[in-house]
Protein backbone atom coordinates (compact mmCIF):
# COMPACT_ATOMS: atom_id res chain seq x y z
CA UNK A 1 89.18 128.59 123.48
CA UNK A 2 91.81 131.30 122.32
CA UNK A 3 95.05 130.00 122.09
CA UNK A 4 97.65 131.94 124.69
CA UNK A 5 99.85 134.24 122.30
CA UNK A 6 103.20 135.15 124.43
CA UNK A 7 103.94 138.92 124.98
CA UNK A 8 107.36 140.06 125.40
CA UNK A 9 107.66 143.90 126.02
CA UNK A 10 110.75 145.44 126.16
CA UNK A 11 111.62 149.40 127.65
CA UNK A 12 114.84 150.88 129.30
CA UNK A 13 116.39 150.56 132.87
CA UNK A 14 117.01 153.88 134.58
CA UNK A 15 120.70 154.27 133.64
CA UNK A 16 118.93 153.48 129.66
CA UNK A 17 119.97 150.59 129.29
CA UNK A 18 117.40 148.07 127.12
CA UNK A 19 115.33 145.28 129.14
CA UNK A 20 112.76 142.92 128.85
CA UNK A 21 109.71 144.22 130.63
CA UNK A 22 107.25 141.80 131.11
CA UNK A 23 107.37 137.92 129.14
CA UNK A 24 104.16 135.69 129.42
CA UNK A 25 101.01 135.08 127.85
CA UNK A 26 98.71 138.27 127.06
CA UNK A 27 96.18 138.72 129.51
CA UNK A 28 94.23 140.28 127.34
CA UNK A 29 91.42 137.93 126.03
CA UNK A 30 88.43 138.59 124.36
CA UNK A 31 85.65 136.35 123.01
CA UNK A 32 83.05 137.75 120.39
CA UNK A 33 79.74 137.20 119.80
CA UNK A 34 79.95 135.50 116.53
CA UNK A 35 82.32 132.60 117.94
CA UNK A 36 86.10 134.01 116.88
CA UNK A 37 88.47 135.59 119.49
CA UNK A 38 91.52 137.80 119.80
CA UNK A 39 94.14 138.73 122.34
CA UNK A 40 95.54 142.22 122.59
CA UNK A 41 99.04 142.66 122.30
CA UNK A 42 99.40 146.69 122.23
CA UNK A 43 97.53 149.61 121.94
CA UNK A 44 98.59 153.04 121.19
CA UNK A 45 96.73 156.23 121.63
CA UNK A 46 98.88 158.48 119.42
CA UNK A 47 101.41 158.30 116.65
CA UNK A 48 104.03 158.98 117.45
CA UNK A 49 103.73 156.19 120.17
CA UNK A 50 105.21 156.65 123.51
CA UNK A 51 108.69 154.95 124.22
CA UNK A 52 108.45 156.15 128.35
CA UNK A 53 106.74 154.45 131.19
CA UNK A 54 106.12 150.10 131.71
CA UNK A 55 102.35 150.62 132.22
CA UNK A 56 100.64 147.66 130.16
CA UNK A 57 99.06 149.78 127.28
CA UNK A 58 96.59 146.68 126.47
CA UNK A 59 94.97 146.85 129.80
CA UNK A 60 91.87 148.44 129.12
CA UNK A 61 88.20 146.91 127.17
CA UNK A 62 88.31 148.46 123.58
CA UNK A 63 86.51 147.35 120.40
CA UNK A 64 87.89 146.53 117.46
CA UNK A 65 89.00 149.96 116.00
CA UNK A 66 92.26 151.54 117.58
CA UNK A 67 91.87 155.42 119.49
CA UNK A 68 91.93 158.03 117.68
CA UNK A 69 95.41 158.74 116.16
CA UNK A 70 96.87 155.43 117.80
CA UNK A 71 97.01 151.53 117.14
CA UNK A 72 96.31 148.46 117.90
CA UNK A 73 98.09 144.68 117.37
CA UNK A 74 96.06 141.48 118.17
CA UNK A 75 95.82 138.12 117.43
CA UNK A 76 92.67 136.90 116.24
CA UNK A 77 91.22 133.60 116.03
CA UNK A 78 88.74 132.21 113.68
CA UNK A 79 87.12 129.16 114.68
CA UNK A 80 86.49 126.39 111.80
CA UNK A 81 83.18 127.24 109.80
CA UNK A 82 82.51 130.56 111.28
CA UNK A 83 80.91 133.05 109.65
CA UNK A 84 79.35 130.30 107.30
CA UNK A 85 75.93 130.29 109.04
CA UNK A 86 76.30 133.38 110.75
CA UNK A 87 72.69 134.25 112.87
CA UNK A 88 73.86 137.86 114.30
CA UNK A 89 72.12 140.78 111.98
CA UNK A 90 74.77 143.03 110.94
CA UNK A 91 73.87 146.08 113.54
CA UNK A 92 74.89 143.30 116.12
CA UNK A 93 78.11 142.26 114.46
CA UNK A 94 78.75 146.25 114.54
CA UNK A 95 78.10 146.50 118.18
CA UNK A 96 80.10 143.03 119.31
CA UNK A 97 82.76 144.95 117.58
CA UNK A 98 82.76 148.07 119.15
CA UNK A 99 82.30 150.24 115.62
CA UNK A 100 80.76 153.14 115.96
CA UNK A 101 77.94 155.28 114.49
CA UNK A 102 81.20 157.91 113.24
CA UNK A 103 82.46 155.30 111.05
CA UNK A 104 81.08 156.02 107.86
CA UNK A 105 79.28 152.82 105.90
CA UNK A 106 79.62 151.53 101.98
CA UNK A 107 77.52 149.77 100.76
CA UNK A 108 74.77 147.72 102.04
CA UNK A 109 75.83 144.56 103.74
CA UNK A 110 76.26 141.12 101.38
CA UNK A 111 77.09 139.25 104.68
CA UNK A 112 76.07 139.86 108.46
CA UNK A 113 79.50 139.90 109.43
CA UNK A 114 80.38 142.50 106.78
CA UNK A 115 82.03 145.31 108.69
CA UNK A 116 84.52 148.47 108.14
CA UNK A 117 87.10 150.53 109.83
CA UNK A 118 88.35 153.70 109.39
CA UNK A 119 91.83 151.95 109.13
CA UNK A 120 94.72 150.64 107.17
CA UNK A 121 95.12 147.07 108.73
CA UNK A 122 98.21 144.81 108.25
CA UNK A 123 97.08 141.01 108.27
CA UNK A 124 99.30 138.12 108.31
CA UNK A 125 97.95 134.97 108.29
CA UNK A 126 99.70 133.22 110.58
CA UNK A 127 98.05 129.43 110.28
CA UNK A 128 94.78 128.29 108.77
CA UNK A 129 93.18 129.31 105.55
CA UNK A 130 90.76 132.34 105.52
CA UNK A 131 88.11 134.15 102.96
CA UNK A 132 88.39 137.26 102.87
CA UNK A 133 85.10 138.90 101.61
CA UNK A 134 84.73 142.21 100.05
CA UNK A 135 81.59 144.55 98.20
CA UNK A 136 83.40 142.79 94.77
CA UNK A 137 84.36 139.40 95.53
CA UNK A 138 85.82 137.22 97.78
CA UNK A 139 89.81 135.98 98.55
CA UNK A 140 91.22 132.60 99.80
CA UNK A 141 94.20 133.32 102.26
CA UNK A 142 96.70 130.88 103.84
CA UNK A 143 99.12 130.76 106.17
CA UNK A 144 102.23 133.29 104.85
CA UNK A 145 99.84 135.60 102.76
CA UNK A 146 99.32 139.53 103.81
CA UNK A 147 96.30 141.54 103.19
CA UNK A 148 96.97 145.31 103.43
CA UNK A 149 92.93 146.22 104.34
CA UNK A 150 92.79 149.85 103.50
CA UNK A 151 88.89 150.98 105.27
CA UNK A 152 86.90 148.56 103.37
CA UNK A 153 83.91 146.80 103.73
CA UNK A 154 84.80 143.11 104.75
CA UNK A 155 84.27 140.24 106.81
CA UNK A 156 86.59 136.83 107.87
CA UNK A 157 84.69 133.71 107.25
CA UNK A 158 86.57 130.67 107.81
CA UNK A 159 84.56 127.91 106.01
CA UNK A 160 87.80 125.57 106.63
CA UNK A 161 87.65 122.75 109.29
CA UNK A 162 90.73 124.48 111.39
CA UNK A 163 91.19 127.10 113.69
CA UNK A 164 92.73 129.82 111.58
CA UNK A 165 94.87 132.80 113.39
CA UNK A 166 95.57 136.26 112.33
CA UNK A 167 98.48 138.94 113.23
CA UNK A 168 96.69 142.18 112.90
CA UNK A 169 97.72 145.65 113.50
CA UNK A 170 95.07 148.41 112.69
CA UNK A 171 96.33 152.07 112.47
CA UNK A 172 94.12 155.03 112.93
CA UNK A 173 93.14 156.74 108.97
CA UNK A 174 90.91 159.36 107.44
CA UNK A 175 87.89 158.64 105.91
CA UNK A 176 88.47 157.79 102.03
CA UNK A 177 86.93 160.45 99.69
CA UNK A 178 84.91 158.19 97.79
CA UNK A 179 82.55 157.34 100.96
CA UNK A 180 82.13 160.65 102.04
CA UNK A 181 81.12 162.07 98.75
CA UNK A 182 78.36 159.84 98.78
């Protein structure tokens, strides 16, 4: 079960002045395939983001990638061993994501979970200890460390015995040149 992350959103009162718009738990849960979950905080469909309006902009079913041009910030969870005898074939993990046929691959898959975005992504690890795996290698996270994920090929397995959680925010890039010169 995903832990409830609290959401406060702030905007302006008609006169301008700042307010809290909404405080409680994100609504916005959703459970994946493979075992791990993640509640939306935000999502933005351009940058610049819009500052008007007090419309919840995570109320809507999206995969993991943000829109075009816009963002996204979750929390995701990674339940203890996941990813460690992962069944799904990697198409699967692909589609359970929401990653589409437009994002352009690397190389073949070392892992079923291995996936890609076109996106920078800014990870904080927020509790737990996570392996990053890459194409090259592999890195052990903890809580405090920060991955800057710049469109690669990777996948989270947590091979720990605890839940670990994630602060993500993935932000809408251009394909890198060395993928689509291949």
């Amino acid at each position: 079960m995903t832990r409830p992350v609290r959401r406060i959103v702030t905007g302006h009162l008609a006169d301008g002045r700042s307010t809290v718009l909404n405080d409680t738990p994100s609504p916005h849960v959703v459970r994946r395939a493979a075992g791990n979950g993640s509640t939306l905080l935000w999502v933005s469909d351009a940058t610049p983001g819009s500052l008007d309006g007090d419309a919840d902009a995570a109320a809507r079913s999206i995969g993991v990638p943000p829109p075009d041009g816009g963002t996204i910030f979750r929390v995701a969870e990674f339940p203890p061993r996941l990813g460690v005898a992962y069944a799904p074939d990697n198409a699967t993990t692909l589609n359970d994501f929401g990653i589409g046929a437009d994002v352009l691959r690397g190389h073949a898959p070392r892992h079923p979970a291995i996936h890609r975005t076109r996106t920078v992504d800014y990870v904080v690890v927020l509790e737990g200890e996570i392996v990053l795996l890459l194409d090259d290698g592999e890195v052990t996270l903890k809580a405090g460390d920060t991955v800057v994920q710049r469109g690669t090929n990777h996948a989270w397995i947590n091979r720990s015995d605890a839940v670990c959680r994630l602060a993500m925010v993935f932000v809408d890039a251009r394909e890198p040149a060395v993928l689509k010169a291949r």
